[in-house]
Protein backbone atom coordinates (compact mmCIF):
# COMPACT_ATOMS: atom_id res chain seq x y z
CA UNK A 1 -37.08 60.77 -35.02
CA UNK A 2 -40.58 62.70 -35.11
CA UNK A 3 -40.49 65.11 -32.18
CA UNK A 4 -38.60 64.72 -28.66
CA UNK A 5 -37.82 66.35 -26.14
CA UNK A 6 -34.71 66.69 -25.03
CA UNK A 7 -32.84 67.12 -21.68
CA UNK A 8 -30.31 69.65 -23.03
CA UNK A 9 -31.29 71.40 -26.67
CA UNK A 10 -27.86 72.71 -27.63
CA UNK A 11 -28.40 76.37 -29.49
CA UNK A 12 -25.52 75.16 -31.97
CA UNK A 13 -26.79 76.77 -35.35
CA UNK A 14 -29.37 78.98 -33.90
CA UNK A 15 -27.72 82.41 -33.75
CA UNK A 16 -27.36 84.04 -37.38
CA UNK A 17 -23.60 84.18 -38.34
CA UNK A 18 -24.32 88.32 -38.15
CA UNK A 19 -25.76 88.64 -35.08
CA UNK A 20 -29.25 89.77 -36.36
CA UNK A 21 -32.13 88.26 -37.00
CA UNK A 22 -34.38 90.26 -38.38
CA UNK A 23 -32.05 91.33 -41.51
CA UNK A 24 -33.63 93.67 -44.14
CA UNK A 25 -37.04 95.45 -43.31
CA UNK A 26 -39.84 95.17 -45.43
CA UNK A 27 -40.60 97.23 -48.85
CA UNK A 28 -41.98 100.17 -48.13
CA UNK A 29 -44.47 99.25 -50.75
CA UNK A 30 -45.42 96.13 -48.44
CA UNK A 31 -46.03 98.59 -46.02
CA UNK A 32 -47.55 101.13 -47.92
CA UNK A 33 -50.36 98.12 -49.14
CA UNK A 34 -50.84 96.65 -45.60
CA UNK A 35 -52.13 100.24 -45.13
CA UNK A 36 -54.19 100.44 -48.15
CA UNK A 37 -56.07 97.16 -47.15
CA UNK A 38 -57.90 98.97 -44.15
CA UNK A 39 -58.15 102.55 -45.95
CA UNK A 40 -59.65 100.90 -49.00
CA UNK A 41 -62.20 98.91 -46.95
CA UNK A 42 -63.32 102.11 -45.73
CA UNK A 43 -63.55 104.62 -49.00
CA UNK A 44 -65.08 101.94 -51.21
CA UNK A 45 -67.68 100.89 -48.72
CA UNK A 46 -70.93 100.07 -50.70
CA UNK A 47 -74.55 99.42 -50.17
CA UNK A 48 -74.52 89.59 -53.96
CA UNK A 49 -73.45 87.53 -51.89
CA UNK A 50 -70.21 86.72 -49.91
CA UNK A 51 -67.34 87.90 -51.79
CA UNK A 52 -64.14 85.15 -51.78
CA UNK A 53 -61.28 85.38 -49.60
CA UNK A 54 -58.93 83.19 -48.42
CA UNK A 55 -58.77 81.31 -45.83
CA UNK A 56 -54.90 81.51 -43.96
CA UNK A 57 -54.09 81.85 -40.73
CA UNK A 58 -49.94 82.64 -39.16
CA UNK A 59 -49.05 79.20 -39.93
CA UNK A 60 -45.42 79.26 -37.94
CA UNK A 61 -44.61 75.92 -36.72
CA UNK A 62 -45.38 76.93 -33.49
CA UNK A 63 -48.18 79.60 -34.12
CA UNK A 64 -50.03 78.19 -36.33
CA UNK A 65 -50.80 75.26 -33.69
CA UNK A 66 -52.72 78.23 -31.79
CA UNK A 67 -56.62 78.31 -32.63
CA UNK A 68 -56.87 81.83 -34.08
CA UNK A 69 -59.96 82.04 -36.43
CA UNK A 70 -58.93 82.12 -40.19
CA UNK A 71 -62.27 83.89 -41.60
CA UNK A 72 -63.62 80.70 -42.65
CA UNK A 73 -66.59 80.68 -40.08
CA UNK A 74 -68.99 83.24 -41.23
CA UNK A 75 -72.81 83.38 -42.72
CA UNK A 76 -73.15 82.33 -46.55
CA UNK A 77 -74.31 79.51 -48.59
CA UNK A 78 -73.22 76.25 -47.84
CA UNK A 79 -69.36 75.55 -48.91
CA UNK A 80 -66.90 72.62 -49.59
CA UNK A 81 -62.76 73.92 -50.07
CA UNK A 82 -59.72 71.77 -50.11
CA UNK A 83 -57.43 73.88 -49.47
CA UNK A 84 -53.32 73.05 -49.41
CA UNK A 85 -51.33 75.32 -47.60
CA UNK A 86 -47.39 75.41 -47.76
CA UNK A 87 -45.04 78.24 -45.15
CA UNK A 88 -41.46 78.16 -45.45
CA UNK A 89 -39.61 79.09 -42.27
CA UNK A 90 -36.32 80.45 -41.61
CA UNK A 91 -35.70 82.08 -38.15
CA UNK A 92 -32.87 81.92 -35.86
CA UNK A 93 -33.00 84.14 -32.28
CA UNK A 94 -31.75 83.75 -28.67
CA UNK A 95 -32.47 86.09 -25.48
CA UNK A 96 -31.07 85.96 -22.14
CA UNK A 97 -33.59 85.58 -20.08
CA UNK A 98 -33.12 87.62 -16.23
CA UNK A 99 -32.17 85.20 -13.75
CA UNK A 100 -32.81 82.17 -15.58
CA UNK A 101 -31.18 80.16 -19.09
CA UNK A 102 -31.21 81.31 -22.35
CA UNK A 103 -33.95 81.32 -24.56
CA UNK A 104 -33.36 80.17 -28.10
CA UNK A 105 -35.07 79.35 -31.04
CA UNK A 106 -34.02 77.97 -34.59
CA UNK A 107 -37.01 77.22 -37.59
CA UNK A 108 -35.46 76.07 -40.83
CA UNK A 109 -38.02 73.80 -42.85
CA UNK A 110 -41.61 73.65 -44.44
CA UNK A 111 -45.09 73.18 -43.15
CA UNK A 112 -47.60 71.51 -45.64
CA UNK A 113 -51.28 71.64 -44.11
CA UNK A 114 -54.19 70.18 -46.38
CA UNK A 115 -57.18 71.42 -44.69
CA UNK A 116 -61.27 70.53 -45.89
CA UNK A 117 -63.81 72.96 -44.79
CA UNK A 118 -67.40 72.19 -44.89
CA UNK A 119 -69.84 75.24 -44.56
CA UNK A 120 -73.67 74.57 -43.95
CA UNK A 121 -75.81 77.43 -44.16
CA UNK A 122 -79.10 75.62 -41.39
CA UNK A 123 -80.78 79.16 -41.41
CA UNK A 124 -80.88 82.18 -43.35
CA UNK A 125 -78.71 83.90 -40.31
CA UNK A 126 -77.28 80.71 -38.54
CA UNK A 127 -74.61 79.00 -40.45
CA UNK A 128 -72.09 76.01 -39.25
CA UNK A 129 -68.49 75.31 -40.08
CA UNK A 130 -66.17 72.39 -39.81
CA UNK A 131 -62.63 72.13 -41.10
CA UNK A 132 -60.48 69.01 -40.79
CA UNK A 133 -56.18 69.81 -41.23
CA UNK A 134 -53.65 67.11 -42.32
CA UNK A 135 -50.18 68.94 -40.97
CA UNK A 136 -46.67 67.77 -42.39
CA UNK A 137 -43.48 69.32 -41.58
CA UNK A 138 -40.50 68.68 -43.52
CA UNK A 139 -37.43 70.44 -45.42
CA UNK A 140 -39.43 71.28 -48.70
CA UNK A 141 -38.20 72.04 -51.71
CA UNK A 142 -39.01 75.56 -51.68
CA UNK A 143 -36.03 77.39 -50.56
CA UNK A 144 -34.23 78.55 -53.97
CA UNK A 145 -37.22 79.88 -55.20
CA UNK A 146 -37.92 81.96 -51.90
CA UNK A 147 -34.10 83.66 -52.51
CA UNK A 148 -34.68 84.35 -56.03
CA UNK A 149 -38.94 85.57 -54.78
CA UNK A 150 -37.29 87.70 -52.22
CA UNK A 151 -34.45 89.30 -54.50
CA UNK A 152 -37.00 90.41 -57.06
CA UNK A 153 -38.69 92.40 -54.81
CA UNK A 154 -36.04 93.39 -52.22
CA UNK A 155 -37.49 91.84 -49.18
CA UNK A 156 -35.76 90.62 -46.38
CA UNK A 157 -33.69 87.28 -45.92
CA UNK A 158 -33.06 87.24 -42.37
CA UNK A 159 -31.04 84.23 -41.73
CA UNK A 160 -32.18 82.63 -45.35
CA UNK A 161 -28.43 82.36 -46.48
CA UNK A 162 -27.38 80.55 -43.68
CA UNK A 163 -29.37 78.24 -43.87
CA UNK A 164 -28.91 75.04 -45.36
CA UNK A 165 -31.29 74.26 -48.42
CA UNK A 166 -34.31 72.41 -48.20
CA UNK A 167 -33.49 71.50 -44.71
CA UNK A 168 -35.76 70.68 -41.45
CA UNK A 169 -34.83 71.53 -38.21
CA UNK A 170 -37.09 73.09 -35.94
CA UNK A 171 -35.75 73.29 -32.38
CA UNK A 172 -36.50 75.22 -28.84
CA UNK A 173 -34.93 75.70 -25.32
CA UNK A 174 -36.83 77.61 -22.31
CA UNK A 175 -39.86 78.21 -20.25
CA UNK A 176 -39.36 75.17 -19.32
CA UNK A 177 -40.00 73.61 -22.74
CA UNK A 178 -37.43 72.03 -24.67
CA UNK A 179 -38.17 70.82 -28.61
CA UNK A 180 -35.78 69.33 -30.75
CA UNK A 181 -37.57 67.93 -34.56
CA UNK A 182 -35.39 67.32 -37.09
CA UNK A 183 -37.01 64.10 -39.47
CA UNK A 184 -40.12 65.02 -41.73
CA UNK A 185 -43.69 64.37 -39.11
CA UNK A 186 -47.12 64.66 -40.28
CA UNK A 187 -50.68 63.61 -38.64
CA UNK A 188 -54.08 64.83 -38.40
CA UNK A 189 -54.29 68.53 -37.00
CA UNK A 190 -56.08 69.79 -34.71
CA UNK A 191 -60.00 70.17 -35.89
CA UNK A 192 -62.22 73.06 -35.71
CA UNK A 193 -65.84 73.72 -35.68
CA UNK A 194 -67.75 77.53 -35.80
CA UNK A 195 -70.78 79.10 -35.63
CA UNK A 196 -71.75 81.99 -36.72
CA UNK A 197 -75.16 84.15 -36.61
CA UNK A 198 -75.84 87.45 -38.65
CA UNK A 199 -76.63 89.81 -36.58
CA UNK A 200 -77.62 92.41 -38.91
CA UNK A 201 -77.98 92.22 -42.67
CA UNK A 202 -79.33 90.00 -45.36
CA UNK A 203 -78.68 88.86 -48.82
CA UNK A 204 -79.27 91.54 -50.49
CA UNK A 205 -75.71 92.98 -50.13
CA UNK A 206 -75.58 95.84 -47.54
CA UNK A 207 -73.84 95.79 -44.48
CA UNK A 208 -73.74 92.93 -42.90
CA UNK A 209 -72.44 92.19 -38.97
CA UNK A 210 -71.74 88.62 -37.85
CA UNK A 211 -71.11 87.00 -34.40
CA UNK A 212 -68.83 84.09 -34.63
CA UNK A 213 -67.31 81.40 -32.09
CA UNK A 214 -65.22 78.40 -32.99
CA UNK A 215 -63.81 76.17 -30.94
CA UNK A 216 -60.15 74.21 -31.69
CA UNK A 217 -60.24 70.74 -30.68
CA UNK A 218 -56.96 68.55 -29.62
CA UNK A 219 -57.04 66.24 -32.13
CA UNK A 220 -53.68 66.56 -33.14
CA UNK A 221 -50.34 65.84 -31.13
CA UNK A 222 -48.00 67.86 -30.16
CA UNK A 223 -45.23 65.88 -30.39
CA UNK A 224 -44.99 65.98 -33.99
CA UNK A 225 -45.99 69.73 -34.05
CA UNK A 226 -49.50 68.63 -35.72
CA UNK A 227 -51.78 70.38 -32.61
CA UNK A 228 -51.10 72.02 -29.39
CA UNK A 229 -52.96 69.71 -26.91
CA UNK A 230 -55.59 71.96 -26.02
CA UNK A 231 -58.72 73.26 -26.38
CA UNK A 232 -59.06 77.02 -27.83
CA UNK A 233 -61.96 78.73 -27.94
CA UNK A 234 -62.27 82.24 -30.52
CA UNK A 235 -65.20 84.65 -30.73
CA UNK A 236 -65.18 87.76 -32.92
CA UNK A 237 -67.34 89.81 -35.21
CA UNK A 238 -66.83 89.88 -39.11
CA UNK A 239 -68.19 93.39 -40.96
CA UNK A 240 -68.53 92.74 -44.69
CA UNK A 241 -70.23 94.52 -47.68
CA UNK A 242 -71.06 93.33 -51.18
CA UNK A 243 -72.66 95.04 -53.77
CA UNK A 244 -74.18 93.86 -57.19
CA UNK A 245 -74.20 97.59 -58.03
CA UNK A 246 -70.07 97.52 -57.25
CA UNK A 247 -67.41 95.66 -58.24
CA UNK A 248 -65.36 95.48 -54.88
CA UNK A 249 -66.52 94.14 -51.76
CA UNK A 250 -64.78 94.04 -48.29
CA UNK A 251 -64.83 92.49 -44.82
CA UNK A 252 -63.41 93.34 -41.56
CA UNK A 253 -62.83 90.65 -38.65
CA UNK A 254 -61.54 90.71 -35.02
CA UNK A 255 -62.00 88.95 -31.54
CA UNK A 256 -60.09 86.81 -29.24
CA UNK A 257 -58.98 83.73 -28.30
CA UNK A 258 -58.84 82.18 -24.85
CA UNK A 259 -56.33 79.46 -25.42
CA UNK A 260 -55.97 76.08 -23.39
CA UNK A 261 -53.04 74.08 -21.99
CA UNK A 262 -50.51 73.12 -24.07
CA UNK A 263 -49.07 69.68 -23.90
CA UNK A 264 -45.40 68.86 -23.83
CA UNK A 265 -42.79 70.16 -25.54
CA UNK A 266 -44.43 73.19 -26.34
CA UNK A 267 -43.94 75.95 -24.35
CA UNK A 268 -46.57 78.10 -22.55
CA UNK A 269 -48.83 79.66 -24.29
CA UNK A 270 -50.69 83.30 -23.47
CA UNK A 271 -54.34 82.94 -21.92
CA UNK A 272 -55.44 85.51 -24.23
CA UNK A 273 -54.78 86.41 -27.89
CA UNK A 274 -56.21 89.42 -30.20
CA UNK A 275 -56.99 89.02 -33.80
CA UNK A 276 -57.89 90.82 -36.51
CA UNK A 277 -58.00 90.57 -40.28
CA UNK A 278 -59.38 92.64 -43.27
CA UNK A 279 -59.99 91.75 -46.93
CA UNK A 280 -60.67 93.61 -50.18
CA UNK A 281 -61.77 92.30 -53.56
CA UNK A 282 -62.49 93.31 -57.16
CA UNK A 283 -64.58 91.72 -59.11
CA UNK A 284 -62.18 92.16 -62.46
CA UNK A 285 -63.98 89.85 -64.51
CA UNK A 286 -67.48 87.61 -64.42
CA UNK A 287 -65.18 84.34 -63.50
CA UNK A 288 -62.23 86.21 -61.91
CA UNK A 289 -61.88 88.07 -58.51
CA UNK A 290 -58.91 89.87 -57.24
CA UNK A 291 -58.70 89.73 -53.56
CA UNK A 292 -56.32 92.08 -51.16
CA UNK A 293 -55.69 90.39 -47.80
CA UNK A 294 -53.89 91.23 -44.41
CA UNK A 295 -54.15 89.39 -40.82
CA UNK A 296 -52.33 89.68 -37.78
CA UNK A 297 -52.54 89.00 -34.22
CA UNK A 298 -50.84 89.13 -30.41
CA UNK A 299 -48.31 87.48 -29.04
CA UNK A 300 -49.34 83.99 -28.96
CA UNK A 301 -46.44 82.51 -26.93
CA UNK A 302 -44.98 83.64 -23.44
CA UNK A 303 -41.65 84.16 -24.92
CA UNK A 304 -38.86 87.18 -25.74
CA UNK A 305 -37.81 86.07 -28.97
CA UNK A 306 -39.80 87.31 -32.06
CA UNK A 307 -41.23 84.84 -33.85
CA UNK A 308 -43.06 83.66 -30.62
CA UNK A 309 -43.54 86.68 -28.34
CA UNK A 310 -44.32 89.41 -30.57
CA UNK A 311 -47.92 90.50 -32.10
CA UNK A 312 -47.63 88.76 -35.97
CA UNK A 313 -48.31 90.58 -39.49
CA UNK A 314 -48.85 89.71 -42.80
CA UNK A 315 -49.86 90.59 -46.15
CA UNK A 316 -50.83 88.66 -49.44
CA UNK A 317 -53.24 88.68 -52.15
CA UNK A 318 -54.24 86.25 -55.22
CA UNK A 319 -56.97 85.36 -57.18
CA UNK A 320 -60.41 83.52 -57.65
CA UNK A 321 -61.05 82.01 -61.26
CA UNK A 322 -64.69 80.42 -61.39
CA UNK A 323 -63.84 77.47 -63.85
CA UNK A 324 -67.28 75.94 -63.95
CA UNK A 325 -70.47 76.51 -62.82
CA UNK A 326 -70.18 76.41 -58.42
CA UNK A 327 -66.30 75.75 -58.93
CA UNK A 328 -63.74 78.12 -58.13
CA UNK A 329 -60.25 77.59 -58.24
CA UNK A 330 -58.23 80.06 -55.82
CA UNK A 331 -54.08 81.45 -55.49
CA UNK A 332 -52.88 83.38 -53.04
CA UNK A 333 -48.98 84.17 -52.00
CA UNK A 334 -48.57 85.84 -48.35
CA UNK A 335 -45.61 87.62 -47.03
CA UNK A 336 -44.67 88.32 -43.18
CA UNK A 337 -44.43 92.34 -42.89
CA UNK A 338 -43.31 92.42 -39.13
CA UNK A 339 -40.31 90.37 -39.22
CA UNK A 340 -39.92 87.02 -37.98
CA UNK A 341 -43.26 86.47 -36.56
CA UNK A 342 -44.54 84.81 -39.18
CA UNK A 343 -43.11 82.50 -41.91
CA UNK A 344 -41.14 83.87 -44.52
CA UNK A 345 -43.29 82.81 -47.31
CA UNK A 346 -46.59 81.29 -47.45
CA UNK A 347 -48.97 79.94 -50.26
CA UNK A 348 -52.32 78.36 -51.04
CA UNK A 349 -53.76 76.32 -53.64
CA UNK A 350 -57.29 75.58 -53.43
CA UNK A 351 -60.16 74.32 -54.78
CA UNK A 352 -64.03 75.77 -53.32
CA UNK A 353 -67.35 74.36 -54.38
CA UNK A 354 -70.26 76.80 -53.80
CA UNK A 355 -73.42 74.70 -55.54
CA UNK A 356 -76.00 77.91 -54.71
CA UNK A 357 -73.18 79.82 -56.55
């Protein structure tokens, strides 16, 4: 089966053998560089162009069904990307909720989301954004790298190893909702579309203020956990600086979303959820760009377990390498840093075409 819903979601296999979810706490280096992403955005502010970063949003196989903004919508010359995105999950958590059932939720699996974004700058200050995602969810083939990732650099494993490998089973009982998936799903996502206007700035590099809205459009189905059944509408401001005279540029970004109904099995969402999201790069070479990256956001779920109720986190970084003239080819590896409300691991591998570039 795709996605069901069932009349009585067992929580057989949801509760980690120890009791604890959240297992080991981050690095304190993790820490120390989620930190270092705002401070450095701030020191190393300069009096060109739009500087690369990526595009990722909290891609949880609930979450990530939520429409919060994922920095693509901003001024800038017009844009193609293909973009594929892969999140391993591993989560396990129940609650007893006061006068009413237990709550419990188990994510063991991979999401696979190969999203093109189309950029078209119509005015010096007005540019418009589209970006179509294909969504797949199924047990990947990720897992024993993730353990041997996550030993390297002592990070946490939560529930990891007791899991089974390269398994899917994502599954969820209250608030009325019940989920059960458990056979690889995929389907169009859910599409976007953005404007965004400068309000202040130009070209030439300096400080530059943007007003953004996008709007999240229920193309997908919720059923297979490929859209949330709603409409979503974000609006924020992005703050970015990039200097020919410098070699690092930065950008800060935060609003809100007001989030529609959500279509069976999911459970309810919150009217209202803050984002935010800051990026720093260094220009290391003429046809390679290091970028720094950290996002988060609220609670985007009306739920006591973590990895829905709980204000997300996380931290990542990769590179840029400008192959050919316009082409860029673009890494980046992204780590939760508040535990279990985001997925354990996440990557992208993408490819951007910028032909005023």
């Amino acid at each position: 089966m795709t996605g069901v819903i069932v009349p009585n979601a067992g929580s057989e296999g949801l509760v980690p053998r120890n009791g604890n979810s959240r297992g080991r706490r981050p690095a304190p280096v993790v820490l120390m560089l989620s930190a270092g992403v705002m401070l450095a955005g701030v020191v190393l502010a300069t009096a060109a162009g739009a500087a690369p970063r990526f595009h990722v949003i909290n891609r949880g196989p609930l979450t990530g069904l939520i429409g919060v903004p994922d920095g693509f919508t901003a001024t800038g010359p017009s844009t193609i990307e293909l973009a594929w995105d892969i999140a391993s999950h591993s989560y396990a958590g129940s609650v007893a909720v006061p006068d009413g059932p237990v709550e419990s939720a188990g994510f063991d699996g991979e999401t696979h989301a190969l999203t093109l974004r189309a950029r078209h700058a119509v005015h010096s200050r007005l540019t418009l954004t589209l970006e179509a995602p294909w969504i797949a969810h199924g047990g990947g083939f990720l897992d024993r790298g993730i353990d041997r990732w996550h030993d390297w650099f002592g990070l946490r494993e939560g529930v990891r190893p007791d899991q089974p490998t390269d398994a899917l089973r994502h599954e969820y009982t209250g608030s009325g909702a019940e989920l059960l998936i458990d056979d690889a799903t995929c389907g169009l996502g859910d599409l976007r579309t953005g404007l965004a206007w400068r309000a202040f700035g130009d070209d030439s590099g300096a400080l530059r203020l943007d007003l953004i809205v996008e709007a999240k459009l229920p193309s997908g189905d919720a059923q297979r956990l490929t859209g949330s059944g709603g409409t979503d509408v974000a609006a924020g401001i992005r703050l970015s600086d990039a200097s020919a005279a410098n070699r690092f540029a930065w950008s800060l970004g935060m609003g809100a979303v007001a989030v529609g109904d959500t279509d069976e099995p999911l459970p309810p969402a919150e009217d209202r959820i803050a984002w935010w999201d800051a990026a720093l790069t260094w220009e290391a070479t003429q046809a390679l760009d290091l970028v720094l990256q950290w996002q988060g956001q609220t609670a985007a779920w009306e739920s006591r377990l973590e990895a829905l109720g709980d204000a997300g986190h996380q931290l990542g970084g990769g590179v840029f390498w400008q192959v050919a003239p316009s082409w860029r080819l673009q890494f980046g590896i992204f780590e939760d840093i508040s535990p279990d409300t985001a997925p354990d691991f996440s990557a992208q591998l993408g490819l951007r075409w910028e032909p005023d570039r």
